[in-house]
C-alpha atoms as a PDB file:
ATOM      1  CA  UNK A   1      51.034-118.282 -50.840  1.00  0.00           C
ATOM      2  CA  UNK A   2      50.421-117.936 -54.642  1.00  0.00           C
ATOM      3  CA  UNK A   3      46.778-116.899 -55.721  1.00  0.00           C
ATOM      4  CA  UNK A   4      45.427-117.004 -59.084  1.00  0.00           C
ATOM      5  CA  UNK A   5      41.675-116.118 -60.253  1.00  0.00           C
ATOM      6  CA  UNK A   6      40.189-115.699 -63.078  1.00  0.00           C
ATOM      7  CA  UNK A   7      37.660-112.333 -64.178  1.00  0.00           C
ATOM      8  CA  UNK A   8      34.767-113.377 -65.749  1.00  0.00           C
ATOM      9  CA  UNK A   9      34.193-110.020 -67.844  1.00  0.00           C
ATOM     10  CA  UNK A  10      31.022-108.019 -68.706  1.00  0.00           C
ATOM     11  CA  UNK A  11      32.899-106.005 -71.323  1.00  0.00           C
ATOM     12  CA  UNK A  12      36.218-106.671 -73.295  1.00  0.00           C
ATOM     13  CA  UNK A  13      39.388-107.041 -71.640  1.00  0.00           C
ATOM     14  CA  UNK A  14      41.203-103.593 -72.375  1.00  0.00           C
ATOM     15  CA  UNK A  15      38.588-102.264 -69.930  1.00  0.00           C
ATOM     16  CA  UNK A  16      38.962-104.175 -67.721  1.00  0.00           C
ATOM     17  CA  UNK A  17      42.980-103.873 -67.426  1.00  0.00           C
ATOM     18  CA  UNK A  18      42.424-100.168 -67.592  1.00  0.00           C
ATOM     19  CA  UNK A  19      40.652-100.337 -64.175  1.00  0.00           C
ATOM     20  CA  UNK A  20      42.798-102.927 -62.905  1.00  0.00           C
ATOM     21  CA  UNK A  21      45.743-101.086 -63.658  1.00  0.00           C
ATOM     22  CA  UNK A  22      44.042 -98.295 -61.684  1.00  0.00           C
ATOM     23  CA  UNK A  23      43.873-100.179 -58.638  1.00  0.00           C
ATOM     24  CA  UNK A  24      47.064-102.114 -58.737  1.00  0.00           C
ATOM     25  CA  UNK A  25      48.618-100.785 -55.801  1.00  0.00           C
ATOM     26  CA  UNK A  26      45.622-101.955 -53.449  1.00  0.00           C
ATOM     27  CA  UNK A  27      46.107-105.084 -54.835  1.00  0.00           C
ATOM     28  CA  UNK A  28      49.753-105.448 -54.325  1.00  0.00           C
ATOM     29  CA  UNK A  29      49.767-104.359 -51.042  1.00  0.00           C
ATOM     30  CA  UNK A  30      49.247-108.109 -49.810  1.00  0.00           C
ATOM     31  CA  UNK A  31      51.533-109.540 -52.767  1.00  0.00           C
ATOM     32  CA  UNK A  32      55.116-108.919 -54.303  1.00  0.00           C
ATOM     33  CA  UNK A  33      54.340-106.432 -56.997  1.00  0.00           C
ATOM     34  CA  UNK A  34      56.562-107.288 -59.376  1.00  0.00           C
ATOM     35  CA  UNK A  35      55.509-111.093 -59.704  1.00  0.00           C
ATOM     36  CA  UNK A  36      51.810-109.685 -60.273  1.00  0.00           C
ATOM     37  CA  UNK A  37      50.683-111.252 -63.712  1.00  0.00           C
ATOM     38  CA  UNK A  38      47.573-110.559 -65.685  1.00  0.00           C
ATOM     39  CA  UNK A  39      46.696-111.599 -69.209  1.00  0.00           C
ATOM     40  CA  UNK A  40      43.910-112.260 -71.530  1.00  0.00           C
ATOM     41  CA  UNK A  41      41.873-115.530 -71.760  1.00  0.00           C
ATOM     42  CA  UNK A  42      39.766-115.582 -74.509  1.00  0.00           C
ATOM     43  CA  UNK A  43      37.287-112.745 -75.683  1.00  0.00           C
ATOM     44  CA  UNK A  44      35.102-112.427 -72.333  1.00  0.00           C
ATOM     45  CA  UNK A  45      37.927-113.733 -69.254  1.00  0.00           C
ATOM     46  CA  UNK A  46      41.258-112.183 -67.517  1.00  0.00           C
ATOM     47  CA  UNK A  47      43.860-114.263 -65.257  1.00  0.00           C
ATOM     48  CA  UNK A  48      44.754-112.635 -62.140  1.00  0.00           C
ATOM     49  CA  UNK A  49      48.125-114.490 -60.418  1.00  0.00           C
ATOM     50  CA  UNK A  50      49.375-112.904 -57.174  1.00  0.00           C
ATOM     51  CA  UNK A  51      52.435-114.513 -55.763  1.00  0.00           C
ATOM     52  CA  UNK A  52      53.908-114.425 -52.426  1.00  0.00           C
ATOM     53  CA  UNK A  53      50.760-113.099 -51.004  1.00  0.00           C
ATOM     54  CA  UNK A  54      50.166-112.434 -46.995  1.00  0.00           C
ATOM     55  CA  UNK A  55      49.441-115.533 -45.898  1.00  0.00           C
ATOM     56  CA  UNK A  56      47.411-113.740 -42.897  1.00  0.00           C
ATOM     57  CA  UNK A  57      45.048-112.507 -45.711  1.00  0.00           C
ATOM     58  CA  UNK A  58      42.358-115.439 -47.144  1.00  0.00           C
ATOM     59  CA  UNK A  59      41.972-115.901 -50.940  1.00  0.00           C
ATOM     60  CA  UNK A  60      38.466-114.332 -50.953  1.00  0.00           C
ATOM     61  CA  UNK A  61      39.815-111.407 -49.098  1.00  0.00           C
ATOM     62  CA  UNK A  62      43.002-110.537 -51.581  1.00  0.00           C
ATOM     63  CA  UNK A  63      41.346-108.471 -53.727  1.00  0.00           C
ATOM     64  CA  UNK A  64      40.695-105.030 -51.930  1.00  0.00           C
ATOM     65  CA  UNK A  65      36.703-103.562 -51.538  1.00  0.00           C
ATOM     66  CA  UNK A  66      37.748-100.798 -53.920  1.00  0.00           C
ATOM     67  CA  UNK A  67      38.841-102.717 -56.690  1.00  0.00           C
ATOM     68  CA  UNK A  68      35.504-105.190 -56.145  1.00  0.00           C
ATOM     69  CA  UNK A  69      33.047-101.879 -56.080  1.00  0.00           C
ATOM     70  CA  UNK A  70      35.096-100.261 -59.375  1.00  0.00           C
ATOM     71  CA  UNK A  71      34.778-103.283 -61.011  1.00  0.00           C
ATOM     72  CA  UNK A  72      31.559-104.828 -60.136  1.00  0.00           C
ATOM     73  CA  UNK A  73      29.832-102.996 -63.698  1.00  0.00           C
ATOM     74  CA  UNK A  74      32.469-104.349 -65.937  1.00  0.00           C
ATOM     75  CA  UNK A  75      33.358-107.762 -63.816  1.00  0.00           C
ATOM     76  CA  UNK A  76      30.532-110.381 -63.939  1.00  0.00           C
ATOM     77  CA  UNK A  77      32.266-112.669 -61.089  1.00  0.00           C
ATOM     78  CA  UNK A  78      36.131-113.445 -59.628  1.00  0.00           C
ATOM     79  CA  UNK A  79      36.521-117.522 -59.549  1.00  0.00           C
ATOM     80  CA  UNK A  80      39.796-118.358 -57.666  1.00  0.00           C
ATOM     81  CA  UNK A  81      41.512-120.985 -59.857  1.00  0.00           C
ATOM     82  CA  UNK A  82      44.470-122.193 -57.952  1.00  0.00           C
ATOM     83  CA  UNK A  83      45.905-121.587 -54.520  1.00  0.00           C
ATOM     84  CA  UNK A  84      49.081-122.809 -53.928  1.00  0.00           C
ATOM     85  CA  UNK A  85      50.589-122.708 -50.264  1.00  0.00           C
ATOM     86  CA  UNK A  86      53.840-123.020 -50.725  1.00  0.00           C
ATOM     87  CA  UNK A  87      56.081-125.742 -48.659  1.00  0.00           C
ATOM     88  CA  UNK A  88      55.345-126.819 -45.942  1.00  0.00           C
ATOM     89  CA  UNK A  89      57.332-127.829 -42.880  1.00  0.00           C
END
């Protein structure tokens, strides 16, 4: 399963990728690391795409307590743009 949100930011985005960066290994534990992609969307906004992720673990659950309690004075709100589930059989 492929995730993607977007990070509606309370500050600018090399803050924000800064923390991120911090907690990147909570993150990936559900997800193959070295597909993780994050980027810039405008002034305010940050994509978050996870691929391959656990498909045991539910979109609203992918990104780890830790990184959600860090963030929460520099994040404004996590949107999930796209989930894609892969094929199916």
């Amino acid at each position: 399963m492929d995730i993607k949100f977007i990070a509606r930011l309370k500050t600018d985005y090399n803050n924000w990728k800064e923390l991120f960066d911090s907690t990147s290994t909570e993150i990936n534990m559900f997800c193959d690391d070295q597909k993780t992609v994050v980027g810039q969307i405008g002034k305010n906004a940050a994509l978050i795409a996870l691929y391959d992720v656990d498909s045991n673990i539910s979109a609203e659950n992918v990104l780890p307590n830790s990184y959600i309690e860090k963030s929460s004075d520099i994040v404004d709100k996590h949107e999930i743009y796209s989930v894609s589930l892969g094929r199916v059989a």
